[in-house]
C-alpha atoms as a PDB file:
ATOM      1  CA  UNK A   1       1.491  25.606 -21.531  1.00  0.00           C
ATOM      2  CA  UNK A   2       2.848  27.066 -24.917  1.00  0.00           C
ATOM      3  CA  UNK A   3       5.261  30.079 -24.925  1.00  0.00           C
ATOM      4  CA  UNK A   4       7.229  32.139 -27.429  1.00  0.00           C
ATOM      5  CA  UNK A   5      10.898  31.038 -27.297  1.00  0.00           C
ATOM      6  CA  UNK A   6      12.140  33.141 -30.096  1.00  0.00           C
ATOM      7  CA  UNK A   7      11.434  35.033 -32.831  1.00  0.00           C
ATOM      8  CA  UNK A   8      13.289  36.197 -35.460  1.00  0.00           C
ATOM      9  CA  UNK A   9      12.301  37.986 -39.164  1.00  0.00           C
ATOM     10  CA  UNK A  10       9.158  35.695 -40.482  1.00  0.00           C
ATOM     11  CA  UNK A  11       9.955  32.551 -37.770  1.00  0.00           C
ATOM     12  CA  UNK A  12       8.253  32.156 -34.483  1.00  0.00           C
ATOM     13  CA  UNK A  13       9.409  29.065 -32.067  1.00  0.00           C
ATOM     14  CA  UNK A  14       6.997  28.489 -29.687  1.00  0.00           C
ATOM     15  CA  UNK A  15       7.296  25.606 -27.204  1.00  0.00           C
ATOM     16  CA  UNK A  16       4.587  23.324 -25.275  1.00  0.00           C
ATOM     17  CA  UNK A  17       4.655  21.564 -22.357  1.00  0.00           C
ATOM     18  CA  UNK A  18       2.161  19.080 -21.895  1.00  0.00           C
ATOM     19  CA  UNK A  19       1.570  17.777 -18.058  1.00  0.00           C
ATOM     20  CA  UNK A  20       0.407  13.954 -18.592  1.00  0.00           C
ATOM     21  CA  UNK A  21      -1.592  12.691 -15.474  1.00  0.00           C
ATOM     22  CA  UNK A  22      -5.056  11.003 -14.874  1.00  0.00           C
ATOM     23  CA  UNK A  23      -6.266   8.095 -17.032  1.00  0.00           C
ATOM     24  CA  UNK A  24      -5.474   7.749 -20.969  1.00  0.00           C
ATOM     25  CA  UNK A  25      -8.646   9.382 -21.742  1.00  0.00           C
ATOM     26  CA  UNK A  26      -7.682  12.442 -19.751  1.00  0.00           C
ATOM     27  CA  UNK A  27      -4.194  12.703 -21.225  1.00  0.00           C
ATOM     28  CA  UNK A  28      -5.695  12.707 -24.967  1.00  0.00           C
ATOM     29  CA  UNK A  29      -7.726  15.450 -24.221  1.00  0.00           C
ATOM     30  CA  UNK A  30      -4.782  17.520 -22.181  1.00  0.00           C
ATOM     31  CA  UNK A  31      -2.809  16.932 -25.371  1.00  0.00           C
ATOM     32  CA  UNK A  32      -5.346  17.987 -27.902  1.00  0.00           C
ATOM     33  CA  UNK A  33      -6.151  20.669 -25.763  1.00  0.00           C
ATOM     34  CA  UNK A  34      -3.007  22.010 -25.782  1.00  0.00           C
ATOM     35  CA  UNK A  35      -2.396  21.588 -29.279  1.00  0.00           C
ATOM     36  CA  UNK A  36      -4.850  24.635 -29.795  1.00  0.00           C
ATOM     37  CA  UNK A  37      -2.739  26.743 -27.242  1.00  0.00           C
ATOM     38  CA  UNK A  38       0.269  27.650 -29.908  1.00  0.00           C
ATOM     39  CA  UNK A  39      -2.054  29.086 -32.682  1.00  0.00           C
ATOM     40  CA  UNK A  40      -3.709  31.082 -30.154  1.00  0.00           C
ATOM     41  CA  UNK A  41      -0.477  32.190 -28.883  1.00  0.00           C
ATOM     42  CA  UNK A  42       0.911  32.755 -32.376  1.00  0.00           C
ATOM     43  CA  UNK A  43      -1.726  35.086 -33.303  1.00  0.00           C
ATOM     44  CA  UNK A  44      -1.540  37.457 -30.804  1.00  0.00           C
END
């Protein structure tokens, strides 16, 4: 889950929090997953 923290003038902090369960595998893909999440967010 990524959210906007603060912004302020040209800076945006946005900060993700990744949930790491289920095999390696699954955690790799959680985590690239949510790697997408903040651009997304940051553009709207």
């Amino acid at each position: 889950m990524a959210k906007i923290i603060a912004r302020k003038n040209n800076e945006l902090t946005i900060q993700v929090t990744i949930k790491l369960t289920g095999s390696l595998l699954e955690m790799e893909n959680t985590i690239l997953d949510s790697c997408y999440e903040p651009g997304c967010l940051a553009t709207t």
